[in-house]
PDB file of N, CA and C in Angstrom:
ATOM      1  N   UNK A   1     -79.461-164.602 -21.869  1.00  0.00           N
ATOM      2  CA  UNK A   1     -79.094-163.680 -20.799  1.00  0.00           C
ATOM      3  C   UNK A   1     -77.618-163.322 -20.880  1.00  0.00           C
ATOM      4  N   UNK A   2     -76.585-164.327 -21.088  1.00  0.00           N
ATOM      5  CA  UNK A   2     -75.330-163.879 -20.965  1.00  0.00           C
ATOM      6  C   UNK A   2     -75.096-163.024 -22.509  1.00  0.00           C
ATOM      7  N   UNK A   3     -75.572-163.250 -23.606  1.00  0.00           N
ATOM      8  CA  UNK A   3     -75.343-162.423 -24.900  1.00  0.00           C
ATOM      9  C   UNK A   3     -75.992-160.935 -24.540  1.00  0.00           C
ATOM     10  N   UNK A   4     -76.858-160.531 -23.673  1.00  0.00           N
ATOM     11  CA  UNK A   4     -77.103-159.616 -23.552  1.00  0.00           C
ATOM     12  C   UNK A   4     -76.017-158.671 -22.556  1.00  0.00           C
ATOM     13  N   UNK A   5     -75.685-159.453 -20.978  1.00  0.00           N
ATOM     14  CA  UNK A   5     -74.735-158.900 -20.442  1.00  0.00           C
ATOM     15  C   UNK A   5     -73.360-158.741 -21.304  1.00  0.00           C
ATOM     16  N   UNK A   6     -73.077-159.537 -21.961  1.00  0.00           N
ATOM     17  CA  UNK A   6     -71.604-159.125 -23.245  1.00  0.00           C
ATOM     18  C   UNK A   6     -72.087-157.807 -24.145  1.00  0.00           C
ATOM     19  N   UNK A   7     -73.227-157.804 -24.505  1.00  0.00           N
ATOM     20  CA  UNK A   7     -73.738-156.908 -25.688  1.00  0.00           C
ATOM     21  C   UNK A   7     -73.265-155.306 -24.571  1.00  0.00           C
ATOM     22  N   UNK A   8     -73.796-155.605 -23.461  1.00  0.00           N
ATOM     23  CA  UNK A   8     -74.159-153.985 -22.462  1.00  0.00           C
ATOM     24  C   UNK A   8     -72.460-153.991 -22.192  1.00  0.00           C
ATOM     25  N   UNK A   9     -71.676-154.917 -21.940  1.00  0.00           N
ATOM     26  CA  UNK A   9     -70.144-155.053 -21.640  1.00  0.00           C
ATOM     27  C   UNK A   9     -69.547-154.406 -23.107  1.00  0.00           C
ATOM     28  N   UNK A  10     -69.771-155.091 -24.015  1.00  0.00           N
ATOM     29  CA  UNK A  10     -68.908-154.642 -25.194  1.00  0.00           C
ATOM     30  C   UNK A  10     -69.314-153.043 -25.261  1.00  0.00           C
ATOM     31  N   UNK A  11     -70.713-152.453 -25.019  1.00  0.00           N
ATOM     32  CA  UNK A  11     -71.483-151.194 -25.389  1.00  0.00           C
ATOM     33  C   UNK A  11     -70.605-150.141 -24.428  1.00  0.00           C
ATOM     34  N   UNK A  12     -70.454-150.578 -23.079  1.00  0.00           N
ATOM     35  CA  UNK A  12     -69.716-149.562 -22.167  1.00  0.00           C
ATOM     36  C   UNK A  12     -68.062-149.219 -22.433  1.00  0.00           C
ATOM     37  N   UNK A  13     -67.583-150.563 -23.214  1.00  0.00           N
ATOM     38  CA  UNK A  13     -65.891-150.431 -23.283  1.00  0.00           C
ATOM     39  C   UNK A  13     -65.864-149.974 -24.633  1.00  0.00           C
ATOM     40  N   UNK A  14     -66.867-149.496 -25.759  1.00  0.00           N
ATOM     41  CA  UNK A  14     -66.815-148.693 -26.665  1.00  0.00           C
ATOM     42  C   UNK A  14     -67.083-147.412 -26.283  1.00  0.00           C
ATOM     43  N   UNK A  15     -67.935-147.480 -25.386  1.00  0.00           N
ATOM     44  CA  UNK A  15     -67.823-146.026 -25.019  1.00  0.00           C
ATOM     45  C   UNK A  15     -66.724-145.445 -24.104  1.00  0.00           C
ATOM     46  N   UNK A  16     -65.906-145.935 -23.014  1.00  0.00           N
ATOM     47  CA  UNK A  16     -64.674-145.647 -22.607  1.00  0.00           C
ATOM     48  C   UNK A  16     -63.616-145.400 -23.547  1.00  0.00           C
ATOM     49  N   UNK A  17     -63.653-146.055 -24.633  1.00  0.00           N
ATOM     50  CA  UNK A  17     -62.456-146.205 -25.377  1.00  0.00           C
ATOM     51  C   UNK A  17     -62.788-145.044 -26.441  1.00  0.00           C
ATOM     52  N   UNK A  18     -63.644-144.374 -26.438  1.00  0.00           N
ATOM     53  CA  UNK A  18     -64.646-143.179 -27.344  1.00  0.00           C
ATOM     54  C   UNK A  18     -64.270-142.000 -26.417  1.00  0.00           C
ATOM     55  N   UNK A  19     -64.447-142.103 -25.454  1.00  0.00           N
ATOM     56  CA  UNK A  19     -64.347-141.241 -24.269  1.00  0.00           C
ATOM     57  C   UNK A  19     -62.429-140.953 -24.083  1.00  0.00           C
ATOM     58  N   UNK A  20     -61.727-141.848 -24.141  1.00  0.00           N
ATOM     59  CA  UNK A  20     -60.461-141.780 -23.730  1.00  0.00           C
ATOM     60  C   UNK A  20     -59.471-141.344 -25.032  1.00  0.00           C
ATOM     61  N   UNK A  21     -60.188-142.252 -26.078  1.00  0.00           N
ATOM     62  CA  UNK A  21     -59.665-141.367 -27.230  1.00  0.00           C
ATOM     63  C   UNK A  21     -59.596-140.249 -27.911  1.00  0.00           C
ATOM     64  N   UNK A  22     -60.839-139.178 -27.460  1.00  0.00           N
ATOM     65  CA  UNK A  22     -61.307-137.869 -27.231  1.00  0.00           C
ATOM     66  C   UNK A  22     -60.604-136.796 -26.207  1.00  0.00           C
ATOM     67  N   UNK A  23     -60.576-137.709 -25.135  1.00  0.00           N
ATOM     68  CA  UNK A  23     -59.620-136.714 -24.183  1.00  0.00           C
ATOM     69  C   UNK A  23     -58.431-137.214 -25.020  1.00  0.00           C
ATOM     70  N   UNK A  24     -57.776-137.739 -25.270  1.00  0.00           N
ATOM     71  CA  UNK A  24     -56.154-137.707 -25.617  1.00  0.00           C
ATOM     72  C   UNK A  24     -56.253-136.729 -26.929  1.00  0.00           C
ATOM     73  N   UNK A  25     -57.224-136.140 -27.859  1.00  0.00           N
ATOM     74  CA  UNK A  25     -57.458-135.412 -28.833  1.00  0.00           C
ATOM     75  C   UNK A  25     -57.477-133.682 -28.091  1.00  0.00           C
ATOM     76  N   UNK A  26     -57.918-134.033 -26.686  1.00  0.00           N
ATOM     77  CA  UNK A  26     -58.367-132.730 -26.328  1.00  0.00           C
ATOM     78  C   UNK A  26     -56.965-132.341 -25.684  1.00  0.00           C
ATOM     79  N   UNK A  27     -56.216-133.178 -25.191  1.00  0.00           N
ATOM     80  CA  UNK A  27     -55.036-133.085 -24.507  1.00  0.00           C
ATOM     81  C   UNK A  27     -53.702-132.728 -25.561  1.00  0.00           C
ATOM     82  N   UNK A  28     -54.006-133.469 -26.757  1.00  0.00           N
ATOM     83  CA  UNK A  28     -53.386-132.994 -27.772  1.00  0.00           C
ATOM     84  C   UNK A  28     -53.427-131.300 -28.174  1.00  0.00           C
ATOM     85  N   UNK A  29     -54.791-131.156 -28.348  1.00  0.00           N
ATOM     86  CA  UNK A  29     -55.213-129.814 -28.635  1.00  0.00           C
ATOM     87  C   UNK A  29     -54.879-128.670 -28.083  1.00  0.00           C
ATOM     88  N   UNK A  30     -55.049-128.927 -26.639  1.00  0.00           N
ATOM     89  CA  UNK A  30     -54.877-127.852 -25.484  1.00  0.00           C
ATOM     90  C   UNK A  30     -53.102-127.768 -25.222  1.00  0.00           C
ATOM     91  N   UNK A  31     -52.404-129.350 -25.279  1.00  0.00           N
ATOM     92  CA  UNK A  31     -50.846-128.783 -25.750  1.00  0.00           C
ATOM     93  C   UNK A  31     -50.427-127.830 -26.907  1.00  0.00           C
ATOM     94  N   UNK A  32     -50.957-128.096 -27.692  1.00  0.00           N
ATOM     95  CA  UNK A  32     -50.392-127.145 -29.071  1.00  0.00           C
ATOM     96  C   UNK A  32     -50.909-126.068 -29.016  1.00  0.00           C
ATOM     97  N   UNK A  33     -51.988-125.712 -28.470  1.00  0.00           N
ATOM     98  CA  UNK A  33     -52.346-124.583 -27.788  1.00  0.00           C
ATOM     99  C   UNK A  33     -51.837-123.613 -27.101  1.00  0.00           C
ATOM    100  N   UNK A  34     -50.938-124.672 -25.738  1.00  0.00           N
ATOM    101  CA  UNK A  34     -50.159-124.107 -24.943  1.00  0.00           C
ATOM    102  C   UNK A  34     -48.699-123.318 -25.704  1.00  0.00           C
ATOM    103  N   UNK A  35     -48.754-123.627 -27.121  1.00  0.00           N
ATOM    104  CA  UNK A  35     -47.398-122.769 -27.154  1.00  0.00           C
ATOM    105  C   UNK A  35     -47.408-121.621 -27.755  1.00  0.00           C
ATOM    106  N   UNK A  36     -48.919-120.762 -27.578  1.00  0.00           N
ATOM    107  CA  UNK A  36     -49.105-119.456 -27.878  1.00  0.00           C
ATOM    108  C   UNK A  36     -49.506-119.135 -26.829  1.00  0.00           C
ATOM    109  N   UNK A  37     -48.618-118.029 -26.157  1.00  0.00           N
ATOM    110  CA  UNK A  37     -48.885-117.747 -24.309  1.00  0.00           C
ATOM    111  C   UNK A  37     -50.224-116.794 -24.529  1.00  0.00           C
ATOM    112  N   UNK A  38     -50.557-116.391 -25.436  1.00  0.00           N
ATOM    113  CA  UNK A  38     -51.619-115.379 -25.598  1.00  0.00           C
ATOM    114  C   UNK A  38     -52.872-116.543 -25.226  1.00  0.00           C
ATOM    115  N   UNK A  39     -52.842-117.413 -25.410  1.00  0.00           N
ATOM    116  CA  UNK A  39     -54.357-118.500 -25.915  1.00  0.00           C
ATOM    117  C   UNK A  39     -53.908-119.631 -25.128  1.00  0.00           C
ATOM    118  N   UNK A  40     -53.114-119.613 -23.834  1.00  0.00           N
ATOM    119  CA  UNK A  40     -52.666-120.648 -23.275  1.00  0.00           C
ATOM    120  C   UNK A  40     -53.999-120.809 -22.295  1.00  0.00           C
ATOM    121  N   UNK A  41     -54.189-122.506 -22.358  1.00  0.00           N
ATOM    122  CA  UNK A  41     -55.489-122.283 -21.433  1.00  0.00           C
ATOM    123  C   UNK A  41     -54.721-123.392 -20.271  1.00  0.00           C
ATOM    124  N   UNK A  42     -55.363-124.085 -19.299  1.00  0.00           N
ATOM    125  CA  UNK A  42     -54.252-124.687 -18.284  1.00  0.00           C
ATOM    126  C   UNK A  42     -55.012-126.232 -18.552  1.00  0.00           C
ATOM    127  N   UNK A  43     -54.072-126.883 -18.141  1.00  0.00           N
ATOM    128  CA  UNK A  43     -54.233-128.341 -18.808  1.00  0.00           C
ATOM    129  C   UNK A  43     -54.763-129.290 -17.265  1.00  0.00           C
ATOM    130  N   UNK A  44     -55.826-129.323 -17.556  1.00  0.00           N
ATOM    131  CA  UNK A  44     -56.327-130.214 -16.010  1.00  0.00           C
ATOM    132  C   UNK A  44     -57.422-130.920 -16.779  1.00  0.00           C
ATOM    133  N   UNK A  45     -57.885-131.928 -16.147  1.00  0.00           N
ATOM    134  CA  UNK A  45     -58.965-133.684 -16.546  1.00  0.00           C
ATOM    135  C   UNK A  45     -60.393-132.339 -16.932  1.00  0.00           C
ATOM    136  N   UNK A  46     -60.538-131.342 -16.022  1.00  0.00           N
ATOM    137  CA  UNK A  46     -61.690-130.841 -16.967  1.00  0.00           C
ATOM    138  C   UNK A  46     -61.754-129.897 -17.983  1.00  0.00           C
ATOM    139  N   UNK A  47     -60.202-129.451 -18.578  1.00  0.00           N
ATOM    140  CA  UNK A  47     -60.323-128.581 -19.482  1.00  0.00           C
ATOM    141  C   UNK A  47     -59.843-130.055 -20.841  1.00  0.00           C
ATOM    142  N   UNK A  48     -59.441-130.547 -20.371  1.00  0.00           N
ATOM    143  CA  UNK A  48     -58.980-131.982 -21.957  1.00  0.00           C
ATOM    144  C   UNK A  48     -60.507-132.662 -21.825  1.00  0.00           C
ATOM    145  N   UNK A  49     -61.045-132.937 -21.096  1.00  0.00           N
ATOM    146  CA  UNK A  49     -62.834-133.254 -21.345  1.00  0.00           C
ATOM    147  C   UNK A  49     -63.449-132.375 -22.041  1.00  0.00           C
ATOM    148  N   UNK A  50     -63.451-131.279 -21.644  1.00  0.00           N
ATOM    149  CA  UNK A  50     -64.293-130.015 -22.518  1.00  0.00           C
ATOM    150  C   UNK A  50     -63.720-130.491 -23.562  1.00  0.00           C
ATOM    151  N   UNK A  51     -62.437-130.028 -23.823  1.00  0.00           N
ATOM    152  CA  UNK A  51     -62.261-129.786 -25.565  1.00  0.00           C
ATOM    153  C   UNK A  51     -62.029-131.098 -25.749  1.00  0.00           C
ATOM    154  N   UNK A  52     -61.830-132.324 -25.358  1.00  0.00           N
ATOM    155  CA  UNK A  52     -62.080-133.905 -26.197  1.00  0.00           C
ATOM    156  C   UNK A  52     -63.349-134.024 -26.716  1.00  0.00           C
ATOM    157  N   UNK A  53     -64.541-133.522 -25.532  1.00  0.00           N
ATOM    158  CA  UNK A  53     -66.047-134.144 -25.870  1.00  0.00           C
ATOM    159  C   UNK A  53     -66.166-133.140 -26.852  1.00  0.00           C
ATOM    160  N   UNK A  54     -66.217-131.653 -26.797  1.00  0.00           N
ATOM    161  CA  UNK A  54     -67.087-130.975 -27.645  1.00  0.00           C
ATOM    162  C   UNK A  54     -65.991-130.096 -28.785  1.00  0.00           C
ATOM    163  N   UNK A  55     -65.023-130.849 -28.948  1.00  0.00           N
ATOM    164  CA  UNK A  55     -64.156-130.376 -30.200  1.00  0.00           C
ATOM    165  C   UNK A  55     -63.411-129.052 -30.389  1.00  0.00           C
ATOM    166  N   UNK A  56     -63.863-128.727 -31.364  1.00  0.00           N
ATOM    167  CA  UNK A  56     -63.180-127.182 -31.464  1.00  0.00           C
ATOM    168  C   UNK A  56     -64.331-126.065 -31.082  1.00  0.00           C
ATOM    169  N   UNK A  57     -65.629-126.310 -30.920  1.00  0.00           N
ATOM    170  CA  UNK A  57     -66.356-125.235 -30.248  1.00  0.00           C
ATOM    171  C   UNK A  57     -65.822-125.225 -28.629  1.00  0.00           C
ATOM    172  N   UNK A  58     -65.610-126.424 -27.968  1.00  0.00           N
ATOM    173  CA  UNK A  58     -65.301-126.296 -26.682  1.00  0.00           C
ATOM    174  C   UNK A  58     -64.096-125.912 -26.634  1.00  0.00           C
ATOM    175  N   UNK A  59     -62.828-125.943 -27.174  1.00  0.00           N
ATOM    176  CA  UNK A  59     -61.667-125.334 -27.077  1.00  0.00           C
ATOM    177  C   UNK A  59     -61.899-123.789 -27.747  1.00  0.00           C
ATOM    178  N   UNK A  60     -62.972-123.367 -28.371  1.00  0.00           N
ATOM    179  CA  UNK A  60     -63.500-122.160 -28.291  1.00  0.00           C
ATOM    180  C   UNK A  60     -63.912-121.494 -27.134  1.00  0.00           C
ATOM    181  N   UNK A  61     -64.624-122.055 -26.549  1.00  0.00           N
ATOM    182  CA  UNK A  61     -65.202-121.653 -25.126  1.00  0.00           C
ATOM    183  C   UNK A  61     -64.082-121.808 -24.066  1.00  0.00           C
ATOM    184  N   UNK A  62     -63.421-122.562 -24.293  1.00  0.00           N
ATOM    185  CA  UNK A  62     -62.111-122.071 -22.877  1.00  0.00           C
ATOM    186  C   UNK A  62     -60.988-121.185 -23.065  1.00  0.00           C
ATOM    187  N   UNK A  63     -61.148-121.109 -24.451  1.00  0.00           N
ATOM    188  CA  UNK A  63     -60.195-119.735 -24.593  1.00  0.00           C
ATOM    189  C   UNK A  63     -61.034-118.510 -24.746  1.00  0.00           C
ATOM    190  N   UNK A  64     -62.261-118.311 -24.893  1.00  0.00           N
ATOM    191  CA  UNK A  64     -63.559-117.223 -24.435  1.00  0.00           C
ATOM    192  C   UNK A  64     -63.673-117.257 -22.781  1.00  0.00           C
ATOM    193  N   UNK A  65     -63.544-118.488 -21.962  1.00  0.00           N
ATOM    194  CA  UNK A  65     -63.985-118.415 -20.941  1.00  0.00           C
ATOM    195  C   UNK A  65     -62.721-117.848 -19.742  1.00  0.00           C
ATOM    196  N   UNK A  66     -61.274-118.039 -20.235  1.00  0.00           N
ATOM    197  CA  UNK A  66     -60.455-117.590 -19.831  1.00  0.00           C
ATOM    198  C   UNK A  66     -59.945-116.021 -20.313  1.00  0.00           C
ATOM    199  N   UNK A  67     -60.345-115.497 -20.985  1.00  0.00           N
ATOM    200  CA  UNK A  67     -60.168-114.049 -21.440  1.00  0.00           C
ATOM    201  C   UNK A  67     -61.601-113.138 -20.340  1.00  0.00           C
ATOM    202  N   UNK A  68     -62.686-114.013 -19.882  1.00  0.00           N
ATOM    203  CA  UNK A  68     -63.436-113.353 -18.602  1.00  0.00           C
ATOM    204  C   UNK A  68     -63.138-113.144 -17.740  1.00  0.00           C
TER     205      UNK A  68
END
């Protein structure tokens, strides 16, 4: 029983640490971004999620979704 609660413990803090290392990729992204005012998109927890989780298609879509 306890190797299983460690197994589901270790499984969730790989995925936080998957999750947090993605946004700091997306936060990266969307800064270097920011220094072409043409393609500047605005830097808030749900635009560095978009483009952490779904890469460069999602930092596609917020610079498509901000030109609407």
């Amino acid at each position: 029983m306890g190797l299983l609660l460690l197994k589901l413990l270790l499984k969730s803090l790989r995925w936080g640490l998957r999750l947090a290392l993605n946004s700091g990729a997306g936060l990266l992204s969307l800064t270097l971004l920011s220094t072409i005012p043409a393609l500047a998109v605005p830097i808030n927890a749900v635009t560095v999620l978009a483009s952490g989780t779904l890469g460069l298609p999602g930092l596609g879509l917020l610079i498509l979704l901000k030109w609407i």
